[in-house]
Protein backbone atom coordinates (compact mmCIF):
# COMPACT_ATOMS: atom_id res chain seq x y z
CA UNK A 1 -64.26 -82.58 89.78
CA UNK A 2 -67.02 -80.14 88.48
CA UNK A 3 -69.00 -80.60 85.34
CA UNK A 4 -70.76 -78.32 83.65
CA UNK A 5 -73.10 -79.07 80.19
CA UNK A 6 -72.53 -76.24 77.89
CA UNK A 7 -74.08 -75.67 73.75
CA UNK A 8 -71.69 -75.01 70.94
CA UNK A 9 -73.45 -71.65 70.35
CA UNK A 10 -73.17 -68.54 72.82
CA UNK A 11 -74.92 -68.12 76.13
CA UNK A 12 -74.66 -65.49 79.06
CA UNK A 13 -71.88 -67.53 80.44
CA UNK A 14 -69.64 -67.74 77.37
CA UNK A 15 -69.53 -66.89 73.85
CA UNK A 16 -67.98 -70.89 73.01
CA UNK A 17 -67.18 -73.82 73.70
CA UNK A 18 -63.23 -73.13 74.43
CA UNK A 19 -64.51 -70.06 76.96
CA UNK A 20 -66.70 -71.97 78.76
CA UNK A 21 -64.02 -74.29 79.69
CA UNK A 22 -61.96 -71.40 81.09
CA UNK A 23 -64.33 -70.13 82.97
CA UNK A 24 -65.52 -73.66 84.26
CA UNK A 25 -61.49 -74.39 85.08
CA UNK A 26 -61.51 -71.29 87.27
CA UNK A 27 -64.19 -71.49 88.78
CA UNK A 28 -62.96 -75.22 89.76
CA UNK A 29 -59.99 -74.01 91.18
CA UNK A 30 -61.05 -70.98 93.12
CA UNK A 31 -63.28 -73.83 94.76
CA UNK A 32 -60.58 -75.60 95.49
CA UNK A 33 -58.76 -72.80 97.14
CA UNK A 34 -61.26 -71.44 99.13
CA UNK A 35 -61.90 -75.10 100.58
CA UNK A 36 -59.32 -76.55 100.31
CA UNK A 37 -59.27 -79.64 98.82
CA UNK A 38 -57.84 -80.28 94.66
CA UNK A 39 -60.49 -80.09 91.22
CA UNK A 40 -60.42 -80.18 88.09
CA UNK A 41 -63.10 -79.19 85.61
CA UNK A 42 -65.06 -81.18 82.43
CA UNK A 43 -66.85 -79.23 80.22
CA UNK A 44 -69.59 -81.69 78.33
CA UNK A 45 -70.48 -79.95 74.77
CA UNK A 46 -74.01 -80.94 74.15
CA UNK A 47 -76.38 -79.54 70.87
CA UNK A 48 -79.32 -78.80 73.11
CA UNK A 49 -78.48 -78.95 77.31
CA UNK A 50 -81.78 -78.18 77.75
CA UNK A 51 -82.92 -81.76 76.32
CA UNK A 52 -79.53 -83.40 76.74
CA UNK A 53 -78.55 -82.10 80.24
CA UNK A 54 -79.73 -85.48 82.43
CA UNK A 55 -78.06 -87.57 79.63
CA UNK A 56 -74.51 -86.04 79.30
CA UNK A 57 -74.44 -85.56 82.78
CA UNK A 58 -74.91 -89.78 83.43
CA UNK A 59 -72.48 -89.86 80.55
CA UNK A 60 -70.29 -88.16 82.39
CA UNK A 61 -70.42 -90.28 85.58
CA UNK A 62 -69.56 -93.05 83.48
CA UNK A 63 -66.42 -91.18 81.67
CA UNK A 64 -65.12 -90.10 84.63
CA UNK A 65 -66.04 -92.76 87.14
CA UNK A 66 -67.61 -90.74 89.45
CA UNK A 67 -68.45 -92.42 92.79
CA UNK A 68 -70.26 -89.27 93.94
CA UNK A 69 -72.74 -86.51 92.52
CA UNK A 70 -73.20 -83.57 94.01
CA UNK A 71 -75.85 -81.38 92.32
CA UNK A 72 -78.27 -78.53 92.99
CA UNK A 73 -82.14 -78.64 92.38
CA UNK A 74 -85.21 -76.54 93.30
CA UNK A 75 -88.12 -77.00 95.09
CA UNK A 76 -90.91 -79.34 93.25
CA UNK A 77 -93.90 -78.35 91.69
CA UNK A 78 -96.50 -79.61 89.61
CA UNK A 79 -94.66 -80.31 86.58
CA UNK A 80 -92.64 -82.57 88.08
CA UNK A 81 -95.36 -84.75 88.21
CA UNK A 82 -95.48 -84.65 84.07
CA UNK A 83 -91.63 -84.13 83.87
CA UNK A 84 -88.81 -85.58 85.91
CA UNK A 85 -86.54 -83.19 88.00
CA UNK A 86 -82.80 -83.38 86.69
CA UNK A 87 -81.81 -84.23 90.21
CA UNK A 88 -84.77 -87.00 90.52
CA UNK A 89 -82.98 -88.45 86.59
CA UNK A 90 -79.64 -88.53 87.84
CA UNK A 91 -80.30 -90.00 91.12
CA UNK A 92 -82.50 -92.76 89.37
CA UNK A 93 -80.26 -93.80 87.23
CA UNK A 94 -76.77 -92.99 88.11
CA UNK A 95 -74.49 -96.07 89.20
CA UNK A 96 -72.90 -93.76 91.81
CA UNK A 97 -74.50 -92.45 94.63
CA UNK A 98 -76.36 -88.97 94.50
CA UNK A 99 -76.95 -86.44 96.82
CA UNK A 100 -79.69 -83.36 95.42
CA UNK A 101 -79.66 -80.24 97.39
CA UNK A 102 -82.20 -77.81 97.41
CA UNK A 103 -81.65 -74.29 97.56
């Protein structure tokens, strides 16, 4: 299952809501082809991802009963000292485990 946080208003990836979830679906499945295994996709609709992303992403988890998160981060830095990675968020406080990958 892939799930991607999205806003109501347009971004470079889609112009709404409804698009986003296309795109998210296909990407899912050409995943799934390539690899070989079956996905779906969730598209979360939050106000501001860039506030809310850690938060609907947990929510998520919980929705969907996730027993495993798979999810990409960068290399630290000095502001993660002042602000939490969204890796390091989910990992803390997801009830499922967590694996971060750098890259």
């Amino acid at each position: 299952m892939f799930v991607g946080v999205t806003a109501s208003t347009p971004s470079a990836t889609a112009h709404n809501p409804a698009e986003y979830a296309v795109k998210l679906d296909e990407f899912a499945k050409a995943q799934a082809a390539e690899h070989g295994f079956t996905a779906s996709a969730v598209p979360v609709v939050s106000h501001d991802p860039t506030t809310d992303v850690d938060d609907a992403l947990l929510k998520a988890t919980k929705d969907t009963g996730a027993d495993l998160v798979v999810m990409a981060s960068h290399l630290p830095n000095v502001l993660d000292y002042i602000w939490p990675s969204n890796g390091g968020k989910i990992a803390e406080h997801a009830k499922c485990s967590v694996f971060v990958v750098r890259g």
